[in-house]
C-alpha atoms as a PDB file:
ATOM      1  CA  UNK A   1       0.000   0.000   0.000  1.00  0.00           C
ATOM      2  CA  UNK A   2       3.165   2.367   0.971  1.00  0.00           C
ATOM      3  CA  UNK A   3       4.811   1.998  -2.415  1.00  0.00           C
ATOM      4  CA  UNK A   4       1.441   2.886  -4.311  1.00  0.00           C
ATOM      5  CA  UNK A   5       0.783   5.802  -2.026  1.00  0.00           C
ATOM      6  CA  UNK A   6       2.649   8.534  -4.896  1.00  0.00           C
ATOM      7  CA  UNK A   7      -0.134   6.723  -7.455  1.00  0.00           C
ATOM      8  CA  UNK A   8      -3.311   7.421  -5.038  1.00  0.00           C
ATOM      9  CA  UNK A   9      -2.371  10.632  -4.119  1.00  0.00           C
ATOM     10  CA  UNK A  10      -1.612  11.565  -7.782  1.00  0.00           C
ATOM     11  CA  UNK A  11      -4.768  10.196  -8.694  1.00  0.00           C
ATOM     12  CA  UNK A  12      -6.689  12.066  -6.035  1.00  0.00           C
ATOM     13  CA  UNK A  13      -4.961  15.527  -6.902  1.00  0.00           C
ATOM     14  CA  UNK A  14      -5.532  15.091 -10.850  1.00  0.00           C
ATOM     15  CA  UNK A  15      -9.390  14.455 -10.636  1.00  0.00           C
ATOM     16  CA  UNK A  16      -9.288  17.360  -7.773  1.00  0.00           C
ATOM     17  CA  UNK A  17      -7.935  19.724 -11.009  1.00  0.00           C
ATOM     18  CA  UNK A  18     -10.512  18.513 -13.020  1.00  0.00           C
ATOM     19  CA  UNK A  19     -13.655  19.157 -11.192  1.00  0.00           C
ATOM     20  CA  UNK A  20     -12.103  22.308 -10.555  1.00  0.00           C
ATOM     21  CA  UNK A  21     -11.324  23.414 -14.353  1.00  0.00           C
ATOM     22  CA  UNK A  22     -14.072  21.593 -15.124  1.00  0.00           C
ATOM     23  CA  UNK A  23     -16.996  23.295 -13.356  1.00  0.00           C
ATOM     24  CA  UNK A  24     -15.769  26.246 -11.306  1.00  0.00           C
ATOM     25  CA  UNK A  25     -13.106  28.015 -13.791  1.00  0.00           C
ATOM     26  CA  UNK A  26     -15.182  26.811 -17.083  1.00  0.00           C
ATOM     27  CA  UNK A  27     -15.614  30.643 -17.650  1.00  0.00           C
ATOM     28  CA  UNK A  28     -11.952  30.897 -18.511  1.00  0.00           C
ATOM     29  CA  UNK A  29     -12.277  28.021 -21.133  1.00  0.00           C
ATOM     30  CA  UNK A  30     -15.529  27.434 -21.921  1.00  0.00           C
ATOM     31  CA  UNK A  31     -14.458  22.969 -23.155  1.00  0.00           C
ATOM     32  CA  UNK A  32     -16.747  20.765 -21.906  1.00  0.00           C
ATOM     33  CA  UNK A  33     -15.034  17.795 -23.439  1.00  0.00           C
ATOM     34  CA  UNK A  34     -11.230  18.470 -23.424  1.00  0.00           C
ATOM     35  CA  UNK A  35     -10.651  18.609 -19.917  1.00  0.00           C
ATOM     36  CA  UNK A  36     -12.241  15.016 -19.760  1.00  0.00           C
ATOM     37  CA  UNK A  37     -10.442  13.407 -22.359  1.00  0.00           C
ATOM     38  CA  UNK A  38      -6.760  15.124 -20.408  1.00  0.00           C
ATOM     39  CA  UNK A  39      -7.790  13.564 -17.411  1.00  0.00           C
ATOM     40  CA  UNK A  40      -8.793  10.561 -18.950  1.00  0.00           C
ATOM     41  CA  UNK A  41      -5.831  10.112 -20.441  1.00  0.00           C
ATOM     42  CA  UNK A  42      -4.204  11.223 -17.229  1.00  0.00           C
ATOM     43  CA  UNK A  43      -6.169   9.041 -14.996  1.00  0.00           C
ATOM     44  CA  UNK A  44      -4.486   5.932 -17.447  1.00  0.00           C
ATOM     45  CA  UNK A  45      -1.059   6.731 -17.156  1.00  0.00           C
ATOM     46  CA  UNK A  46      -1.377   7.275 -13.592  1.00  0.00           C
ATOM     47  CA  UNK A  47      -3.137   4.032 -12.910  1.00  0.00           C
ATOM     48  CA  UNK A  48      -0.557   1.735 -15.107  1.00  0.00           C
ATOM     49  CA  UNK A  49       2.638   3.826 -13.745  1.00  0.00           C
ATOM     50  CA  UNK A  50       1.719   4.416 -10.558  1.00  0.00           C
ATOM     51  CA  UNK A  51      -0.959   2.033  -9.338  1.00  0.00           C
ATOM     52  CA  UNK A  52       0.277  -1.039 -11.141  1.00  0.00           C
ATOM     53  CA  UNK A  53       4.062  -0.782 -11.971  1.00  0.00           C
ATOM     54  CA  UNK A  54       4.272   1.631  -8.357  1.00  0.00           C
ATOM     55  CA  UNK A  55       6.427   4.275 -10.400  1.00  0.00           C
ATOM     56  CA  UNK A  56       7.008   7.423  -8.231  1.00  0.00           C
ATOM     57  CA  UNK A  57       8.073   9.842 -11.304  1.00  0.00           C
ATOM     58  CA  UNK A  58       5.466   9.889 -13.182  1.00  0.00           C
ATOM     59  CA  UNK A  59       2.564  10.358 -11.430  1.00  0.00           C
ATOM     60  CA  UNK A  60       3.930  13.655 -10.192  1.00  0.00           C
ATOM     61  CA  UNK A  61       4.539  14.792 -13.813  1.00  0.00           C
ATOM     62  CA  UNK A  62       1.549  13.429 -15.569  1.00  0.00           C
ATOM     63  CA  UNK A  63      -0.447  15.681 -12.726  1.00  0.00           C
ATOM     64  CA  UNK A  64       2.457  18.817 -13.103  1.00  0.00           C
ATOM     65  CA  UNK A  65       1.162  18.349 -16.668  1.00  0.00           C
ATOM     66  CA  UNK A  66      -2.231  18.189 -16.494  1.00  0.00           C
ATOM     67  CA  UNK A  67      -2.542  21.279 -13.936  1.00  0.00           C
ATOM     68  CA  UNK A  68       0.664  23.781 -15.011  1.00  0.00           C
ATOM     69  CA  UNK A  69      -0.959  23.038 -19.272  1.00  0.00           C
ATOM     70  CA  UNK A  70      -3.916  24.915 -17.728  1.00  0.00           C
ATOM     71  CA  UNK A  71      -2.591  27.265 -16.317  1.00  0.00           C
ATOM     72  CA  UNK A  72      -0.314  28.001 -19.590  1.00  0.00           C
ATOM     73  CA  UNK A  73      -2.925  27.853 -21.809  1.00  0.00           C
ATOM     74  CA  UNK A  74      -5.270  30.412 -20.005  1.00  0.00           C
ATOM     75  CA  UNK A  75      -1.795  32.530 -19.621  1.00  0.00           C
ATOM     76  CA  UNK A  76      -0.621  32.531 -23.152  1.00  0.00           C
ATOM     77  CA  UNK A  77      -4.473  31.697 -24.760  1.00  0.00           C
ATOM     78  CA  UNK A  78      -4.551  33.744 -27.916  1.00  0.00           C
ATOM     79  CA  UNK A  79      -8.039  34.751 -29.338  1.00  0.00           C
ATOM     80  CA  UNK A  80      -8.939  34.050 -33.018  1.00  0.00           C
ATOM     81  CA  UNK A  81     -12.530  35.226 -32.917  1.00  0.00           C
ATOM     82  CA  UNK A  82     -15.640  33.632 -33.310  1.00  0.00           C
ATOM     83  CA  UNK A  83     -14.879  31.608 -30.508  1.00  0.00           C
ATOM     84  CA  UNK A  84     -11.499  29.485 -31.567  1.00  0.00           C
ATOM     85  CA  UNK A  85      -8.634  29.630 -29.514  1.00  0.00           C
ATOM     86  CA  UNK A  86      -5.309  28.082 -29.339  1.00  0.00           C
ATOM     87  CA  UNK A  87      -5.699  27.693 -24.989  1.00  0.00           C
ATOM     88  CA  UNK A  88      -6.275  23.376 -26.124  1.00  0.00           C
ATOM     89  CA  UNK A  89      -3.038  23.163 -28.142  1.00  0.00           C
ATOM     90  CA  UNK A  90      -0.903  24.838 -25.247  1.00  0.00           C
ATOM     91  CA  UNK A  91      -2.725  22.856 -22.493  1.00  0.00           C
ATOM     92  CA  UNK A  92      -2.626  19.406 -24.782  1.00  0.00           C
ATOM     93  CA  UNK A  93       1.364  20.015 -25.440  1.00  0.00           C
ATOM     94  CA  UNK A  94       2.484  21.238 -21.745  1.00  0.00           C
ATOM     95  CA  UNK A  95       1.117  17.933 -20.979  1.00  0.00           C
ATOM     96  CA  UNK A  96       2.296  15.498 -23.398  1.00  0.00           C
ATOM     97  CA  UNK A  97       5.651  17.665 -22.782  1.00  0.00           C
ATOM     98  CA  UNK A  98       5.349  16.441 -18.582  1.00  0.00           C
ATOM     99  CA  UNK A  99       4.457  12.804 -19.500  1.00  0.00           C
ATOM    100  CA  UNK A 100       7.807  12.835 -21.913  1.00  0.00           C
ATOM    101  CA  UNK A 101      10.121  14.154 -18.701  1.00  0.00           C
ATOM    102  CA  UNK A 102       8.376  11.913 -16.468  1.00  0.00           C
ATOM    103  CA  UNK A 103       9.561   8.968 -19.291  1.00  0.00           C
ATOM    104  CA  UNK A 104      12.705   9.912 -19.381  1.00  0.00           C
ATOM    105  CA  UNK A 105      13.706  11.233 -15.637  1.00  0.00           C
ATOM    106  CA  UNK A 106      12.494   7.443 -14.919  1.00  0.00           C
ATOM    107  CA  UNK A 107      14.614   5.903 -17.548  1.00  0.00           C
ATOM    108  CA  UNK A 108      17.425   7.505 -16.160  1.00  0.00           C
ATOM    109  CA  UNK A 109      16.438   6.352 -12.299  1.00  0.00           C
ATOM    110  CA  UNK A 110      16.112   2.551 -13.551  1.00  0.00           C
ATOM    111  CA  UNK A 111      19.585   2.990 -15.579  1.00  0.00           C
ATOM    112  CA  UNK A 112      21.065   4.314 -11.686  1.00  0.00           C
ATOM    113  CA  UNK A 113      19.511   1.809 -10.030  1.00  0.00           C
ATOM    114  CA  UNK A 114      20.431  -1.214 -12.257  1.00  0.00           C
ATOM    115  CA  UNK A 115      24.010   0.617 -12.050  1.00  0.00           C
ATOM    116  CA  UNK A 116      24.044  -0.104  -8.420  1.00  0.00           C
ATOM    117  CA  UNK A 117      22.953  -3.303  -8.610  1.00  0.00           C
ATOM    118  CA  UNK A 118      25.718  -4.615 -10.588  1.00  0.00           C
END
C-alpha cells in the first residue's frame, strides 16, 4: 500500500484539477469535453505507472502536466474570434511535454539503479 501511495495521491490531486477546471473556472475556457479526455488520459497513465508498476516519477509529472498546461494555456491563450482559440493546443502540449520528462527522468532512475545493482 506504501509503495502505491505517490499513485493514489496523484490520482486524487488530478481528478481534484478537473472538477475544478471543469466546473468552477469553465468561464476561462468554456471545453466541456477536453478537460475530460486530459484527465482521462491522465487518470491511465497514472493508474498503469503508478498504481500497477508503483512508479514514483510519473505520477507527479503526468499531474504537473495536467494542472501547469492549464494554467499556460489560459496565460498565453490567444483569441482568433468567433470563438477558436489556441488555450487546447498549449494545455494538450504542456502535458504530453510532462508525460515525456516523467519517461525519461524514470529511464534515467532505472539505468542508476540497475548501475548499483551490478
Amino acid at each position: 500500500m506504501r509503495k502505491r501511495l505517490v499513485g493514489i495521491s496523484s490520482l486524487i490531486v488530478i481528478l481534484g484539477a478537473y472538477f475544478v477546471f471543469r466546473y468552477p473556472l469553465f468561464g476561462l475556457h468554456g471545453m466541456k469535453e477536453f478537460p475530460l479526455v486530459l484527465c482521462v488520459v491522465g487518470i491511465f497513465f497514472i493508474v498503469v505507472t503508478g498504481l500497477i508498476r508503483k512508479n514514483k516519477i510519473m505520477p507527479i509529472t503526468t499531474v504537473i502536466g495536467y494542472i501547469v498546461g492549464f494554467f499556460a494555456g489560459v496565460l498565453f491563450e490567444y483569441d482568433y474570434g468567433e470563438g477558436l482559440n489556441n488555450m487546447w493546443i498549449i494545455w494538450l502540449w504542456c502535458f504530453v511535454a510532462a508525460i515525456t520528462i516523467g519517461v525519461i527522468l524514470n529511464l534515467i532512475l532505472m539505468k542508476k539503479i540497475q548501475k548499483r545493482s551490478v
